[in-house]
Structures are given as structure tokens and as C-alpha cells.
Protein backbone atom coordinates (compact mmCIF):
# COMPACT_ATOMS: atom_id res chain seq x y z
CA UNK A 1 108.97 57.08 73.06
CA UNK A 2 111.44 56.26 69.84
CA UNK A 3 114.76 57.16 70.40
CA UNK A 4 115.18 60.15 67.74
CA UNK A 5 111.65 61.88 69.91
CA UNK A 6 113.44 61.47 72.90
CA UNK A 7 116.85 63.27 71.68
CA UNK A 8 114.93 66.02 70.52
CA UNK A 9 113.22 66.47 73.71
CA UNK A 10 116.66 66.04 75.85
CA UNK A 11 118.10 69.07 73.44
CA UNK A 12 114.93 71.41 73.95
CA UNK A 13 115.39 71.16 77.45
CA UNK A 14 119.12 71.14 77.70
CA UNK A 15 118.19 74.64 75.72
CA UNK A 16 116.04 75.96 77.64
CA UNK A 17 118.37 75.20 80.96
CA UNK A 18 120.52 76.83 79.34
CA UNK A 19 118.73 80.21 78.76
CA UNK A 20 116.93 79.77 81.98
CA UNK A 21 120.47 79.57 84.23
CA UNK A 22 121.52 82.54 82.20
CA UNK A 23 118.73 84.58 83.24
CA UNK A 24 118.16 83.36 87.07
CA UNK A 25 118.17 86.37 89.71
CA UNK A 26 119.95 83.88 92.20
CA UNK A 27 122.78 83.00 89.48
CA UNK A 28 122.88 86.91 88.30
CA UNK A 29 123.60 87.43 92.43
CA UNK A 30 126.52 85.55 92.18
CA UNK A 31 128.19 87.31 89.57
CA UNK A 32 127.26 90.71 90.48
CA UNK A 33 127.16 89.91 94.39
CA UNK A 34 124.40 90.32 96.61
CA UNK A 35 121.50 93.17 97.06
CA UNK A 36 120.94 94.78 100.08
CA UNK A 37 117.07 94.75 98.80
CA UNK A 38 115.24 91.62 97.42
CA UNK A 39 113.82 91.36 94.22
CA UNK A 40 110.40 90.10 93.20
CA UNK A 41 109.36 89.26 89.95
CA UNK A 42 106.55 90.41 88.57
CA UNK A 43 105.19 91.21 85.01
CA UNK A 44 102.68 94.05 84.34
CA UNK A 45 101.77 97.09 81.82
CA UNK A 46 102.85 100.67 83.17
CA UNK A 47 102.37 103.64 81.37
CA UNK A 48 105.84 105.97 80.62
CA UNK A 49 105.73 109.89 80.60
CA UNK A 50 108.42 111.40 80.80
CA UNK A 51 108.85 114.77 82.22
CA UNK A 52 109.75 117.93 80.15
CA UNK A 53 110.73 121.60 81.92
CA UNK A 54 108.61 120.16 85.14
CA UNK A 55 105.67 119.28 83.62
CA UNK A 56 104.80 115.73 82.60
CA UNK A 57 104.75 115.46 78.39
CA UNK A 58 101.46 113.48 78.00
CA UNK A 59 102.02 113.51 74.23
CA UNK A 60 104.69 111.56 74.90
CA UNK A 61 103.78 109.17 76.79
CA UNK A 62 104.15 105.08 75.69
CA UNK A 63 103.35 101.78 77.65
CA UNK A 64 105.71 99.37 79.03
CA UNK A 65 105.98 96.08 80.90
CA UNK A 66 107.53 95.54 83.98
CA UNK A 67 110.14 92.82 84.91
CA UNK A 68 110.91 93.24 88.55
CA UNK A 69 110.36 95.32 91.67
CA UNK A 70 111.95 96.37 94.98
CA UNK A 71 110.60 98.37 97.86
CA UNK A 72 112.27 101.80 96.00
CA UNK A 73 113.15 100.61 92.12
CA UNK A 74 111.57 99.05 89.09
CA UNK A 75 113.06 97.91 86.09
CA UNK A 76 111.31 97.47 82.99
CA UNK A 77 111.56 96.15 79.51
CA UNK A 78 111.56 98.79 76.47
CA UNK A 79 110.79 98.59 73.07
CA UNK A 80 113.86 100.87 71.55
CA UNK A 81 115.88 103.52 73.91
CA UNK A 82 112.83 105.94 74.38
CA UNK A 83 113.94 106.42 78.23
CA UNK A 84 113.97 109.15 79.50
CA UNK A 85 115.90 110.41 82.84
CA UNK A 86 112.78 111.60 84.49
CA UNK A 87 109.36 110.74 83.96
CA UNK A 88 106.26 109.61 85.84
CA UNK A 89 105.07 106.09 85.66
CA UNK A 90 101.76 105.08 85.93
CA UNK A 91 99.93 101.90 87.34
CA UNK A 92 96.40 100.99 86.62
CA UNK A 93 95.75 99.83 90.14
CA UNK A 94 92.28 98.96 91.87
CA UNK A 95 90.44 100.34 89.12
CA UNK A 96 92.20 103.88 88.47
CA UNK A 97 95.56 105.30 87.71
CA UNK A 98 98.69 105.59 90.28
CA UNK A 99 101.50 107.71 89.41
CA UNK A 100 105.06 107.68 90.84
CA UNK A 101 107.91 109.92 90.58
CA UNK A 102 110.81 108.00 88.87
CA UNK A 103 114.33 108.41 87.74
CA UNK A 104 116.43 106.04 85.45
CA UNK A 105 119.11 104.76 86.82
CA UNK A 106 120.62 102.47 84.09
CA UNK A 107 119.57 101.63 80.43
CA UNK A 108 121.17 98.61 79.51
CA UNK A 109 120.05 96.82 75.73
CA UNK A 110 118.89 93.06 75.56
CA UNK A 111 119.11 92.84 72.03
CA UNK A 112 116.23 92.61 68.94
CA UNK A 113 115.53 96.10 69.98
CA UNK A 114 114.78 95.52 73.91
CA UNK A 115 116.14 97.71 76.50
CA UNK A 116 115.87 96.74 80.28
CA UNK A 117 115.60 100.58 82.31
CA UNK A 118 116.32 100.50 86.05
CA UNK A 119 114.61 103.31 87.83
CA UNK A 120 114.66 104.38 91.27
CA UNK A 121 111.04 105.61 92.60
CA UNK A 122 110.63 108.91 94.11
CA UNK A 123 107.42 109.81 95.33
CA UNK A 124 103.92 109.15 94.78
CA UNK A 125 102.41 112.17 92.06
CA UNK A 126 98.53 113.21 92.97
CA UNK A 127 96.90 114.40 89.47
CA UNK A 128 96.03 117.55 91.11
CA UNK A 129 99.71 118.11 90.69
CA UNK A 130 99.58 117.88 86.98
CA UNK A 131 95.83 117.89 85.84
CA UNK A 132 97.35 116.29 82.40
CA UNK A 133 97.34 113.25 84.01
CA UNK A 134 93.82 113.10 85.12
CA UNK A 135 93.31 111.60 81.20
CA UNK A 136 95.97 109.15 81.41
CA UNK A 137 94.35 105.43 81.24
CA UNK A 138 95.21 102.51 79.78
């Protein structure tokens, strides 16, 4: 490999350490100190609708994609700082919809227009509960 390919490749990935050991859960524990709960990573579409007087507002509702999970709490990456305190989320899950009781606990931006909510899960929400959702899919 010439010498000038090789540089190039050495600053890419001196880069991308970088922005990796900026991001890493184990280096974030450090700084912040440790859980009590683990955390697992996982990326997946969930549908946001947020709650209104007690009643879910369907018309409201908007799609967003997970970054990481615990036994009680979420958090998830937004497009803009649509987030609302109390909503339902809903999982597409074995081929039909879950929904779960959720409240935000933090909103914090990423920049470009990303926000990362942290929300604590409540309960799971039958649609017999709120027949609106019976039409939710994604």
C-alpha cells in the first residue's frame, strides 16, 4: 500500500476511534458512574402517541427509532423536540402491535436536529383500553 493510502487510512480510523470512544456506554459509565440496571443496545422502529386529556392522540402520532433498553426504560432518537411527557409507544412485535405506557424522563439534543428521549415504561396498554389504537400499524 503507498504511503499517502496508508495515512489516509490511519486518519479515518484514528476518526472514527475517536467518535466511537466518545459514544461507548462503558466510557459514558465512567463519567456519569455506574447503573444499577444494564443497558442493551438495540435499534428498532416504535411508533410515538402521545397522550392528550387521557386519551391517546392518534392524529398525532409519529415513528421513532430506538437506541437502547433496560428492564423499565427506553431511550430513543427524535427527529426535532416533538416529545411529549406522556404517551404510549408502540412495538410491532410477532406480527401485531404492543403498546406500553411511557413517561419521558429526559430530552436531551444531539445536534442536526436529533433529540435522544429517556422514558421510563409504565405498563403494558390492551387496545380495548383505547379502541384508537386498534388502527395503529406500521
Amino acid at each position: 500500500m503507498p504511503f499517502l493510502a496508508r495515512r489516509k487510512e490511519q486518519e479515518v480510523q484514528s476518526f472514527i476511534i475517536k467518535v466511537v470512544n466518545n459514544n461507548c456506554s462503558e466510557l459514558e459509565a465512567l463519567i456519569d458512574g455506574p447503573r444499577l440496571e444494564g443497558r442493551v443496545r438495540l435499534s428498532i422502529v416504535v411508533l410515538i402517541i402521545p397522550m392528550e386529556g387521557g386519551q391517546p392522540a392518534v392524529h398525532r402520532t409519529f415513528a421513532a427509532v430506538s437506541k437502547e433498553f433496560s428492564s423499565t426504560g427506553i431511550s430513543l432518537i427524535l427527529e426535532g423536540a416533538q416529545a411529549p411527557d406522556d404517551m404510549i409507544v408502540g412495538f410491532r412485535w410477532e406480527g401485531a402491535m404492543t403498546f406500553v405506557r411511557a413517561e419521558a424522563r429526559h430530552l436531551s439534543p444531539m445536534g442536526a436536529g436529533f433529540y435522544q428521549l429517556g422514558l421510563q415504561l409504565i405498563r403494558v396498554v390492551r387496545p380495548a383500553e383505547y379502541p384508537a389504537l386498534e388502527r395503529l400499524t406500521f
